[in-house]
PDB file of N, CA and C in Angstrom:
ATOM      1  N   UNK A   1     103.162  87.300 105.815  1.00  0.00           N
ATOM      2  CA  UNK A   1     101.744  87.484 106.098  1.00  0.00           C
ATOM      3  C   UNK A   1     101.474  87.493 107.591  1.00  0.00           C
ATOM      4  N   UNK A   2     102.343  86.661 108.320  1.00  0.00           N
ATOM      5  CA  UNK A   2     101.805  86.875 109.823  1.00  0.00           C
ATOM      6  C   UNK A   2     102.571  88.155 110.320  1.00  0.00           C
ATOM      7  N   UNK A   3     103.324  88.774 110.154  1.00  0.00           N
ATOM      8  CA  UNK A   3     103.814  90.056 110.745  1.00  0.00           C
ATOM      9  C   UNK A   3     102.638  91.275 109.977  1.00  0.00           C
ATOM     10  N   UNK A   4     101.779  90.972 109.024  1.00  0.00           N
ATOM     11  CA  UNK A   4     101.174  91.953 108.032  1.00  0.00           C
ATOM     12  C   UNK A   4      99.659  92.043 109.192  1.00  0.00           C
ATOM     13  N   UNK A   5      99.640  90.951 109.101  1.00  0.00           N
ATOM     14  CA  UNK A   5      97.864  90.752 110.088  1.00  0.00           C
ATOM     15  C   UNK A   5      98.142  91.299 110.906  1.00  0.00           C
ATOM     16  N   UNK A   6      98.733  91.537 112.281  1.00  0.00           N
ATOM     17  CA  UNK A   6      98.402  91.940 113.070  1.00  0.00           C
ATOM     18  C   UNK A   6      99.125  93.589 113.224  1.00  0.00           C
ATOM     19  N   UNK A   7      99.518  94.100 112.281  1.00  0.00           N
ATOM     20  CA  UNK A   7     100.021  95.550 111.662  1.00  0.00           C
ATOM     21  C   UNK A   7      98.803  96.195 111.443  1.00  0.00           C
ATOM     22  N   UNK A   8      97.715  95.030 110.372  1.00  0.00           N
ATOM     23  CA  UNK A   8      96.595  95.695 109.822  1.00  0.00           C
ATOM     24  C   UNK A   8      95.365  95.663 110.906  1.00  0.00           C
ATOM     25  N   UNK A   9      95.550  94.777 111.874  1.00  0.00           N
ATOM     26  CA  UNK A   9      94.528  94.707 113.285  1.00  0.00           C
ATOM     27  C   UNK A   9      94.688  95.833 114.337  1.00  0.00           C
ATOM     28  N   UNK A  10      96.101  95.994 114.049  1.00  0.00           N
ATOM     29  CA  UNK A  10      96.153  97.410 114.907  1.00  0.00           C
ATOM     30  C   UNK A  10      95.683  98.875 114.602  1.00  0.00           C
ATOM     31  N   UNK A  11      95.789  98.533 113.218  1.00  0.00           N
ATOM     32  CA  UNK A  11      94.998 100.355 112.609  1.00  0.00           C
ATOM     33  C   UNK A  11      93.924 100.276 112.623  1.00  0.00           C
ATOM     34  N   UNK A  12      93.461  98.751 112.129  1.00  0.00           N
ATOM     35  CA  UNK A  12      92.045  99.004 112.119  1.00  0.00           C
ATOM     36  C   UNK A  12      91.429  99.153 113.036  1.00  0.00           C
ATOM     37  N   UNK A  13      91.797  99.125 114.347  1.00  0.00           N
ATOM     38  CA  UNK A  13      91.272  98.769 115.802  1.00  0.00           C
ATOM     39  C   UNK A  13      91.211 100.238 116.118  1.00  0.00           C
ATOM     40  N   UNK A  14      92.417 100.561 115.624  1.00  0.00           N
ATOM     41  CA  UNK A  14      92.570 102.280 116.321  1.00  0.00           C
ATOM     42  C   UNK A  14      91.646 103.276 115.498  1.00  0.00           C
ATOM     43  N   UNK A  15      91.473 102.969 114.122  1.00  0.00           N
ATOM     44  CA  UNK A  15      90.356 103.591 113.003  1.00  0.00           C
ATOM     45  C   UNK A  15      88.833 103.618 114.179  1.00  0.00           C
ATOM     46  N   UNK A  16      88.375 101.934 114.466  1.00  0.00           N
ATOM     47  CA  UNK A  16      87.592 102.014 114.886  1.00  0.00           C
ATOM     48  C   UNK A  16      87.070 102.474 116.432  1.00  0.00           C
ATOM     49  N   UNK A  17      88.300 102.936 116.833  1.00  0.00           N
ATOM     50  CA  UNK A  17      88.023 103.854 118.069  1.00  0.00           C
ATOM     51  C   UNK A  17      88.172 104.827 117.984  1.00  0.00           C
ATOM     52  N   UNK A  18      88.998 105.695 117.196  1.00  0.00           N
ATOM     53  CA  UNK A  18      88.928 107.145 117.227  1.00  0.00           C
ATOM     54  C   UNK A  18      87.580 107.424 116.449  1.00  0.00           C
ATOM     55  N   UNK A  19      87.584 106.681 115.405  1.00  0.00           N
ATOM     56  CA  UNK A  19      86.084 107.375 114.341  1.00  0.00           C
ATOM     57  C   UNK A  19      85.001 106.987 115.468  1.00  0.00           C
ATOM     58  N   UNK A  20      84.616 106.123 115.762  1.00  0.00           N
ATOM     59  CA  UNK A  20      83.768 105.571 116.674  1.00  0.00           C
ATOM     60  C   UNK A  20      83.272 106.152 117.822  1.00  0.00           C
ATOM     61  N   UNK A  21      84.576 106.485 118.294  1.00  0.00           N
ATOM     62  CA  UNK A  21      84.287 107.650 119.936  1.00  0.00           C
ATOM     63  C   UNK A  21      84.326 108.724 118.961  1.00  0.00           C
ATOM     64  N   UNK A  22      84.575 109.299 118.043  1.00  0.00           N
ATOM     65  CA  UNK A  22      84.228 110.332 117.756  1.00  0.00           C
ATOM     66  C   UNK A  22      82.613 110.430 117.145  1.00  0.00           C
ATOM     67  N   UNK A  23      82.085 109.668 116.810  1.00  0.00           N
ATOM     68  CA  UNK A  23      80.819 109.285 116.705  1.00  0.00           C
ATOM     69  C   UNK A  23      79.673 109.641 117.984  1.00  0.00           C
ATOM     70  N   UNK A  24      80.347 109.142 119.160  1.00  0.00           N
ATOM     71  CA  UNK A  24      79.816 108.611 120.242  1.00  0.00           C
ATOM     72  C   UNK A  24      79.361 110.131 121.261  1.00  0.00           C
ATOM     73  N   UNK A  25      80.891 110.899 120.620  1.00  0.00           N
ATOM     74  CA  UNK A  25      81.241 112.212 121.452  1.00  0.00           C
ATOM     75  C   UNK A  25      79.665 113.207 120.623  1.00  0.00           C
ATOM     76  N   UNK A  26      80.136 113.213 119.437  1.00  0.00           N
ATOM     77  CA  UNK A  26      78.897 114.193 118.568  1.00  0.00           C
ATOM     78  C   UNK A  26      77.377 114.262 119.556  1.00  0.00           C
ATOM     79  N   UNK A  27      77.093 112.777 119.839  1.00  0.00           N
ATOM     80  CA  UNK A  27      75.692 112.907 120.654  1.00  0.00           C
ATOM     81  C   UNK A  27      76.196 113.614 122.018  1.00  0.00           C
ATOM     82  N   UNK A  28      76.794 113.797 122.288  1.00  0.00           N
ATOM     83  CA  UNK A  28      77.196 114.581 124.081  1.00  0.00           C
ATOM     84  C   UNK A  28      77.782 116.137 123.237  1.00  0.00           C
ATOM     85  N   UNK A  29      77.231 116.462 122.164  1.00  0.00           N
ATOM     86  CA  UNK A  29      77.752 117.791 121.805  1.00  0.00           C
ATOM     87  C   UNK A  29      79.406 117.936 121.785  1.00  0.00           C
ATOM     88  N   UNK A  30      80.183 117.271 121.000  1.00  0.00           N
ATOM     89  CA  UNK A  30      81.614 117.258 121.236  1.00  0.00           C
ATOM     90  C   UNK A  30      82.001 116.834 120.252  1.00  0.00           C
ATOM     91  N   UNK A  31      82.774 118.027 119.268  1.00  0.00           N
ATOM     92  CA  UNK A  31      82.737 117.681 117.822  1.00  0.00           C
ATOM     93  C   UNK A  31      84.350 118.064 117.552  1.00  0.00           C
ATOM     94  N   UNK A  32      85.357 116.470 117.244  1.00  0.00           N
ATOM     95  CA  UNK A  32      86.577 116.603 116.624  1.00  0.00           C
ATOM     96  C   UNK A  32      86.692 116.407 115.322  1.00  0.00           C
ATOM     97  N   UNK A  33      87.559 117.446 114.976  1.00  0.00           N
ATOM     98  CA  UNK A  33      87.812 117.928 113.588  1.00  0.00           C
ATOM     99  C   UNK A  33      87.979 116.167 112.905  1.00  0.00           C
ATOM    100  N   UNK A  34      87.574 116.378 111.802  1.00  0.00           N
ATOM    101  CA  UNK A  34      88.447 115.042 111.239  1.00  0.00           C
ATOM    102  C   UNK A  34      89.885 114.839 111.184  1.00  0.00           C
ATOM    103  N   UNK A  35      90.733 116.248 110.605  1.00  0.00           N
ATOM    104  CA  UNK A  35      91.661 116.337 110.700  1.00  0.00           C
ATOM    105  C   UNK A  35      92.753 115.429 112.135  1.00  0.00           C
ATOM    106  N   UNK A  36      91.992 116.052 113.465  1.00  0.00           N
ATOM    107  CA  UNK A  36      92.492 115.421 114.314  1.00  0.00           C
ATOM    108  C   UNK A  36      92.240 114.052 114.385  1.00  0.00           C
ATOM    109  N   UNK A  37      91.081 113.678 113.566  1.00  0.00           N
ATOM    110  CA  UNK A  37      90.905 112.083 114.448  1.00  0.00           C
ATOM    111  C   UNK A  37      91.715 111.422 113.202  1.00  0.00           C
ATOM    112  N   UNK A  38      92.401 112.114 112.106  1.00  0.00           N
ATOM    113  CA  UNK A  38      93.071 111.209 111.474  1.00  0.00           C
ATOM    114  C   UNK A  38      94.776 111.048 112.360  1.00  0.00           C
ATOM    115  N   UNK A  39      95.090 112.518 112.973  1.00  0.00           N
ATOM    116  CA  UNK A  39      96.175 112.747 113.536  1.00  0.00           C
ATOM    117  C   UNK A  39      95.623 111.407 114.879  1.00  0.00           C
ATOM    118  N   UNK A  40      95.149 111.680 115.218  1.00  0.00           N
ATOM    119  CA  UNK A  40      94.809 110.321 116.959  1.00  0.00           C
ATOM    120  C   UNK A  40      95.069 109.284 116.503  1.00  0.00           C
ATOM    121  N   UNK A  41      94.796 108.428 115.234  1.00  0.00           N
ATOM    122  CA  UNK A  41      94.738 107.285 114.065  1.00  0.00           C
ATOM    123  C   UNK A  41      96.016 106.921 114.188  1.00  0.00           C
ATOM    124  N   UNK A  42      96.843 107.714 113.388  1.00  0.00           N
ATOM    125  CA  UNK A  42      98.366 107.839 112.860  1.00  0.00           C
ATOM    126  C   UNK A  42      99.447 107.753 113.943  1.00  0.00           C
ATOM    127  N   UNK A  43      99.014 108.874 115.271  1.00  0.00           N
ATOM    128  CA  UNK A  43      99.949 108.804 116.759  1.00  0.00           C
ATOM    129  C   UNK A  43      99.566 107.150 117.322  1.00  0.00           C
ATOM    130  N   UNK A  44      98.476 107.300 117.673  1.00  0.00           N
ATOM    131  CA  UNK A  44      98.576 105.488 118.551  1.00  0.00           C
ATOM    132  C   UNK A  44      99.707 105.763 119.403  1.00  0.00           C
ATOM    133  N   UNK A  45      99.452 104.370 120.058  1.00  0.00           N
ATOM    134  CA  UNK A  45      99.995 103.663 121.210  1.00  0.00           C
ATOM    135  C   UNK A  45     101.603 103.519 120.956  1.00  0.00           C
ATOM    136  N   UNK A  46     103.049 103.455 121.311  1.00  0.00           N
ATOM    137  CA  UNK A  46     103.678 102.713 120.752  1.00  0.00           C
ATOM    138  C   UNK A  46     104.002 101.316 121.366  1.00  0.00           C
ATOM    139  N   UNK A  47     103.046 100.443 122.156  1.00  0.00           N
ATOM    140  CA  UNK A  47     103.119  99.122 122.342  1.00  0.00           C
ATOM    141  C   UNK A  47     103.815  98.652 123.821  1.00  0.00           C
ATOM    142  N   UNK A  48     104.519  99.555 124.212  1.00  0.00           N
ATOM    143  CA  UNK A  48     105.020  99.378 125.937  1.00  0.00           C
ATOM    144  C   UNK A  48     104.526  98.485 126.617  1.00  0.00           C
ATOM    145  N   UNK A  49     103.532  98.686 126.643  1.00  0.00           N
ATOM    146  CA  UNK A  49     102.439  97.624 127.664  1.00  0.00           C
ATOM    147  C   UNK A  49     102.311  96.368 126.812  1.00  0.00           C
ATOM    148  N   UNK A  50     102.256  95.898 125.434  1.00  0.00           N
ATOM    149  CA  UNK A  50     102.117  94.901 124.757  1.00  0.00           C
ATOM    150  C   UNK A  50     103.281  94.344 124.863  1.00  0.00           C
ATOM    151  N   UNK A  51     104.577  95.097 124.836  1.00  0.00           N
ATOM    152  CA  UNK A  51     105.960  94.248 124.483  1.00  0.00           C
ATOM    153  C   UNK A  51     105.950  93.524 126.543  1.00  0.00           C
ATOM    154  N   UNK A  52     105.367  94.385 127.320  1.00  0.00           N
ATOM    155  CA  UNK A  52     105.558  93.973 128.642  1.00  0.00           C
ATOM    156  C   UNK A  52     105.003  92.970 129.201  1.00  0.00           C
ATOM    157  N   UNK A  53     103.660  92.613 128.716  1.00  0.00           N
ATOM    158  CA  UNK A  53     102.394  91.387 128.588  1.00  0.00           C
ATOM    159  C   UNK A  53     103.141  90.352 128.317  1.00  0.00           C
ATOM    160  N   UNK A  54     103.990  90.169 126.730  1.00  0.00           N
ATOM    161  CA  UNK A  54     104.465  89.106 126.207  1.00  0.00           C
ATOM    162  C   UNK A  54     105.606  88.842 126.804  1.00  0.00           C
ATOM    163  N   UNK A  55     106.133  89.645 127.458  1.00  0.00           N
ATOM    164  CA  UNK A  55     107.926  89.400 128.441  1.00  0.00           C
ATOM    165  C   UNK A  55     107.300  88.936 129.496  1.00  0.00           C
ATOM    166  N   UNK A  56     106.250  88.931 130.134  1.00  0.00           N
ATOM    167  CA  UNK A  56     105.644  88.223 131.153  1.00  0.00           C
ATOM    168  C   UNK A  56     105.255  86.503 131.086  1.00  0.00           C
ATOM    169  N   UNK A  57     104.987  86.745 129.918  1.00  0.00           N
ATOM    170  CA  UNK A  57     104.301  85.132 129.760  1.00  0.00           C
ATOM    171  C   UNK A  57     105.416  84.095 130.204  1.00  0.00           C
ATOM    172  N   UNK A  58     104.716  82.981 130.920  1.00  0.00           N
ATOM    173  CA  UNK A  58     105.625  81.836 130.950  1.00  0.00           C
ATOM    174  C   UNK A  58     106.861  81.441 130.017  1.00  0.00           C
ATOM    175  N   UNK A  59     108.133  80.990 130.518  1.00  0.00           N
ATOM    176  CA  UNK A  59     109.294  80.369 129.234  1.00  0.00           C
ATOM    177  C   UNK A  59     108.890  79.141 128.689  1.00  0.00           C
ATOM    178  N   UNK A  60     108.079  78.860 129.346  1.00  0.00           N
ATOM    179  CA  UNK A  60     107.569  77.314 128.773  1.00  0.00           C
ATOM    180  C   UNK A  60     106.004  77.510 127.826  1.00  0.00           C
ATOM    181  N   UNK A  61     105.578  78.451 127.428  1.00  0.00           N
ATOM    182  CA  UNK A  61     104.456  78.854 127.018  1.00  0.00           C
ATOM    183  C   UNK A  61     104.956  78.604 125.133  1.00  0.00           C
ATOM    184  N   UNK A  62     104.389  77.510 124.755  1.00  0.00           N
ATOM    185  CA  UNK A  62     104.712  77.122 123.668  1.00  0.00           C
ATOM    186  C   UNK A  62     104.740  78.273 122.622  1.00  0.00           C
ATOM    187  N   UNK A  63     103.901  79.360 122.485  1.00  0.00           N
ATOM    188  CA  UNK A  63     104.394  80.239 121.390  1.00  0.00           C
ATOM    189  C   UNK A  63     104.689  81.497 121.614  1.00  0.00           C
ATOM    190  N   UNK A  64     105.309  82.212 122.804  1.00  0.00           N
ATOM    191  CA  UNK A  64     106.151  82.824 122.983  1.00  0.00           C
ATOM    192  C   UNK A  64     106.907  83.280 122.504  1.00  0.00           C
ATOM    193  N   UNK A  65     107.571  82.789 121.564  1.00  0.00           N
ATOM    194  CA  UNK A  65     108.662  83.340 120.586  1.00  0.00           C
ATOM    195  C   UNK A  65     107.544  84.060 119.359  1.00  0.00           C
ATOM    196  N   UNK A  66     106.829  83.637 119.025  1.00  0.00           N
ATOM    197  CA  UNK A  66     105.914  84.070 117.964  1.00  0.00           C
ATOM    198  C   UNK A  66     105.320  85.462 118.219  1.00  0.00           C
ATOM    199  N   UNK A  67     104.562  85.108 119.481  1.00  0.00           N
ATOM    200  CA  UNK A  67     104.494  86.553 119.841  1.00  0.00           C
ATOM    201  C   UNK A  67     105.697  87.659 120.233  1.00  0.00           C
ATOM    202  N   UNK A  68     106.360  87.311 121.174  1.00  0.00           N
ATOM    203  CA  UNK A  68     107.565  88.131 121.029  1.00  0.00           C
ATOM    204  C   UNK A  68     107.773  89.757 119.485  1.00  0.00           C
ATOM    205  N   UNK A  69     107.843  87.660 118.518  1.00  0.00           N
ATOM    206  CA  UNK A  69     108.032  88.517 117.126  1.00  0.00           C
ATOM    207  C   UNK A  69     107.190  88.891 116.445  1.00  0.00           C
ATOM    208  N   UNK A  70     105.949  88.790 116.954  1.00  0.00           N
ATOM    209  CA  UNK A  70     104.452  89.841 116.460  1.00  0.00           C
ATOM    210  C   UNK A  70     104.651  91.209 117.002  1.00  0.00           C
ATOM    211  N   UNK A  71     104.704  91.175 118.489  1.00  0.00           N
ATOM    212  CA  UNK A  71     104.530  92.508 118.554  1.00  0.00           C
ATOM    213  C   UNK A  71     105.918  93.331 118.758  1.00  0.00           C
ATOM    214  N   UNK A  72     107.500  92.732 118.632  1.00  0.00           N
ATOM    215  CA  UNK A  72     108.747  93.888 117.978  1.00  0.00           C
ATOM    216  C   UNK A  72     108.225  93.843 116.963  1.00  0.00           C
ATOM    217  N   UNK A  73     107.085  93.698 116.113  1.00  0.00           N
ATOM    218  CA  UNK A  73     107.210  94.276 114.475  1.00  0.00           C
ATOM    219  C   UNK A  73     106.303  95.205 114.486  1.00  0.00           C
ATOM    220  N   UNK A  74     105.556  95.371 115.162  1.00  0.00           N
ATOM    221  CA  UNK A  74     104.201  96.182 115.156  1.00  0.00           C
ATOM    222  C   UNK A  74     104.508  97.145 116.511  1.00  0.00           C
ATOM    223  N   UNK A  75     105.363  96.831 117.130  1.00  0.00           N
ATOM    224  CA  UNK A  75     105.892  98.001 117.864  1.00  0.00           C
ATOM    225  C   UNK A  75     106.878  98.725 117.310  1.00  0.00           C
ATOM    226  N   UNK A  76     107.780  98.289 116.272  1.00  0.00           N
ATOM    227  CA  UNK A  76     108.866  98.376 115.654  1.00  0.00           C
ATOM    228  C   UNK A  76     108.422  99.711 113.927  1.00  0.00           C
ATOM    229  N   UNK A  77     107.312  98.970 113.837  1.00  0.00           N
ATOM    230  CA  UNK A  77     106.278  99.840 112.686  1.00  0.00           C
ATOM    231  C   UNK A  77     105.873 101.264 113.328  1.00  0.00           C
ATOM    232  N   UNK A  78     105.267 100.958 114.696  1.00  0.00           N
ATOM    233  CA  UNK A  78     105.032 102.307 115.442  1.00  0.00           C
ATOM    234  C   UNK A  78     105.865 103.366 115.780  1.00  0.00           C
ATOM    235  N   UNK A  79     106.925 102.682 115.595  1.00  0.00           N
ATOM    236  CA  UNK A  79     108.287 104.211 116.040  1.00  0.00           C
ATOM    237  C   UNK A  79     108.895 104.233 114.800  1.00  0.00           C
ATOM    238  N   UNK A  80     108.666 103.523 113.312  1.00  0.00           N
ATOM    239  CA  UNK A  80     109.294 103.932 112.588  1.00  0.00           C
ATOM    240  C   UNK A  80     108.856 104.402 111.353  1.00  0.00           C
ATOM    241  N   UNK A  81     107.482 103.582 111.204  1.00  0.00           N
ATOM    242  CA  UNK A  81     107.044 103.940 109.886  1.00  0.00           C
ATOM    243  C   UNK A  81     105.629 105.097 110.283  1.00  0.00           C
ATOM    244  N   UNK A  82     104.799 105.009 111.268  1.00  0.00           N
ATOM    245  CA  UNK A  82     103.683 106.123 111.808  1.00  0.00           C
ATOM    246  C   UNK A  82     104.005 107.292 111.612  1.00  0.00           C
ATOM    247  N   UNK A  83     105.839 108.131 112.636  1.00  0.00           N
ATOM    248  CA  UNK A  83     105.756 109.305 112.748  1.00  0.00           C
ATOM    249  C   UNK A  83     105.693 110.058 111.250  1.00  0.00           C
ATOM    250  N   UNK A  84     106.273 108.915 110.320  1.00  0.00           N
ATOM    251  CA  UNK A  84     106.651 109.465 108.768  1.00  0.00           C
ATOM    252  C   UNK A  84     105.734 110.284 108.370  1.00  0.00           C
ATOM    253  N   UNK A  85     104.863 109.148 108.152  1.00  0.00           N
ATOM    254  CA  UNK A  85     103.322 108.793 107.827  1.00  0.00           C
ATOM    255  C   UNK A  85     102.547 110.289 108.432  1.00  0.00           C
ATOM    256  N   UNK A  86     102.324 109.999 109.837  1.00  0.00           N
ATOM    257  CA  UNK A  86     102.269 111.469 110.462  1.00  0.00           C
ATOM    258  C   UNK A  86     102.347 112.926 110.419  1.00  0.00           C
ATOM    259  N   UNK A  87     104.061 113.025 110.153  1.00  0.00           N
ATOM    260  CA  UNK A  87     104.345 114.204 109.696  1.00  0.00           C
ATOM    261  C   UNK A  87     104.212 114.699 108.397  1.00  0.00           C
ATOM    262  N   UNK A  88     104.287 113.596 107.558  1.00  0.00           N
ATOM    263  CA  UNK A  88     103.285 113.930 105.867  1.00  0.00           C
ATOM    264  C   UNK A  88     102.524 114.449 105.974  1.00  0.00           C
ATOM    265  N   UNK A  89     101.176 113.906 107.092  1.00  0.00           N
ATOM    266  CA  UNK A  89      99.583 114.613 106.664  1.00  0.00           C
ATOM    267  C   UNK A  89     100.071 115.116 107.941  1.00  0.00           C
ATOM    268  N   UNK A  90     100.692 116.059 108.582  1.00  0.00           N
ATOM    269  CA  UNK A  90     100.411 117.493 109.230  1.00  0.00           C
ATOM    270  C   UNK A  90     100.554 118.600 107.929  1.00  0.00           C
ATOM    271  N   UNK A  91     101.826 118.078 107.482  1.00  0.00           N
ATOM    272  CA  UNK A  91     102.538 118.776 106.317  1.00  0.00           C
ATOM    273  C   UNK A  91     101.285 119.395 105.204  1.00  0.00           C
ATOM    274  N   UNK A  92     100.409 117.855 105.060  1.00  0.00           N
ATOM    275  CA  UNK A  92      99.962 118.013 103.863  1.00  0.00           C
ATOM    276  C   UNK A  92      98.900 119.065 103.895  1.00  0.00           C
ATOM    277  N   UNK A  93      98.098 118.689 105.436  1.00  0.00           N
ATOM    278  CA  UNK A  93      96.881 119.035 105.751  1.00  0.00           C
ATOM    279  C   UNK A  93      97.271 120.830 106.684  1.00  0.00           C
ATOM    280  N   UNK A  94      98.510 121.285 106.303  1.00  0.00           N
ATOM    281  CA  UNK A  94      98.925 122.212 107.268  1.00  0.00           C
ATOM    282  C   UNK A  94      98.671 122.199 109.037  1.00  0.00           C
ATOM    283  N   UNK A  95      98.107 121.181 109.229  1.00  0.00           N
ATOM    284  CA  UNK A  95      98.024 121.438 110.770  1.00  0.00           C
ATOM    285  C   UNK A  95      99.209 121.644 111.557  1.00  0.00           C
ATOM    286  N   UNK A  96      99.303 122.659 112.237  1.00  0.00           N
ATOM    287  CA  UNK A  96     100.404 123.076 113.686  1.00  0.00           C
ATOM    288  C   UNK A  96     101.233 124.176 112.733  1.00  0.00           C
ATOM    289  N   UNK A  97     100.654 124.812 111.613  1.00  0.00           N
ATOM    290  CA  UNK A  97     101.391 125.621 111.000  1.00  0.00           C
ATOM    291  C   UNK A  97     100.552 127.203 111.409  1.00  0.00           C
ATOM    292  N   UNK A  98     100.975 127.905 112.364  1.00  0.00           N
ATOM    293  CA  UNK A  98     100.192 129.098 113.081  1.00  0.00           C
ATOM    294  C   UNK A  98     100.440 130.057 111.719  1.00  0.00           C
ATOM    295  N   UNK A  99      99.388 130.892 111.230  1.00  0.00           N
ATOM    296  CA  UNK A  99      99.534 131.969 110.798  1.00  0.00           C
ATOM    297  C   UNK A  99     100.424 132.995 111.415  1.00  0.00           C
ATOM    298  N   UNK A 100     101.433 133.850 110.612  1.00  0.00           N
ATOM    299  CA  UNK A 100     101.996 134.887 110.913  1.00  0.00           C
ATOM    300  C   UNK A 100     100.977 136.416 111.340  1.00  0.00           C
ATOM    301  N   UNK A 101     101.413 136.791 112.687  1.00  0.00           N
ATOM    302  CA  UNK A 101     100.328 137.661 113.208  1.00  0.00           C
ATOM    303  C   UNK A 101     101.164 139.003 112.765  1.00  0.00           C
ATOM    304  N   UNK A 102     101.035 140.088 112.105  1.00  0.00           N
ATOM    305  CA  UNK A 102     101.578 141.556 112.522  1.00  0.00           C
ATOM    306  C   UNK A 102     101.770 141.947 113.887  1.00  0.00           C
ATOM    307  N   UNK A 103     102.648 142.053 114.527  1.00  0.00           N
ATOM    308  CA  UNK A 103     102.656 142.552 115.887  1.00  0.00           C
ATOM    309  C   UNK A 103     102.853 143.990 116.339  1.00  0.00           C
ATOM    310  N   UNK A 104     103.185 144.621 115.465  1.00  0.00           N
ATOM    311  CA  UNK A 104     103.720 145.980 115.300  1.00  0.00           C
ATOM    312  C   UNK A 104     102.821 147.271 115.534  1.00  0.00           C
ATOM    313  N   UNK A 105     101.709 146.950 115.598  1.00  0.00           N
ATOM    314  CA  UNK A 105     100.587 147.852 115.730  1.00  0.00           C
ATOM    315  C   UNK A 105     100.005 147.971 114.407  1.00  0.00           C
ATOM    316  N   UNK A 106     100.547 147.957 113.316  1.00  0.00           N
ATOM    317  CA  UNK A 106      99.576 147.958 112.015  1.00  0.00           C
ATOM    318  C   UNK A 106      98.505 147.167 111.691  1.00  0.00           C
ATOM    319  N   UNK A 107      97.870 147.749 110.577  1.00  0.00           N
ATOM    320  CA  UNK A 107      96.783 146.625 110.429  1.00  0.00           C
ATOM    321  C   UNK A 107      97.369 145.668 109.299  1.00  0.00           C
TER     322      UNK A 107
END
């Protein structure tokens, strides 16, 4: 359960910023597909700067090790289980699949 919470704090965080700024954008006339803001959702961060925060903290910082092993799991989720996840709904949703153009001069 503690490696699960903060797995599920991270999507939800990222849910509520892509839907959110995409909310935010609509009033400034700036309208992303849903499609993409599920693709922005799914890509995320993969944690660089989080694994670098917690390698910073004091050796004497009583839970250090805890975090450590919070965020290799949720950085560890981001490079392994997202792109899956990812490339399913491009797959599913066809996005990045270009129509075939005739080039030949015909119609």
């Amino acid at each position: 359960m503690t490696i699960i919470a903060p797995l599920a704090i991270v999507m939800i965080s990222r849910a509520i910023v892509v839907y959110g700024g995409s909310i935010i954008l609509r009033i400034a006339r700036v309208h992303i597909a849903l499609q993409w803001q599920n693709i922005l959702t799914l890509g995320g961060l993969r944690g660089g700067i989080a694994v670098a925060l917690v390698l910073s903290l004091p050796t004497d910082y009583e839970f250090k090790s805890l975090f450590i092993a919070l965020i290799i799991s949720v950085v560890a989720f981001n490079l392994v289980v997202n792109p899956i996840l990812l490339d399913r709904y491009m797959k599913k949703s066809k996005i990045g699949q270009e129509k075939k153009v005739n080039r030949r001069g015909g119609s």
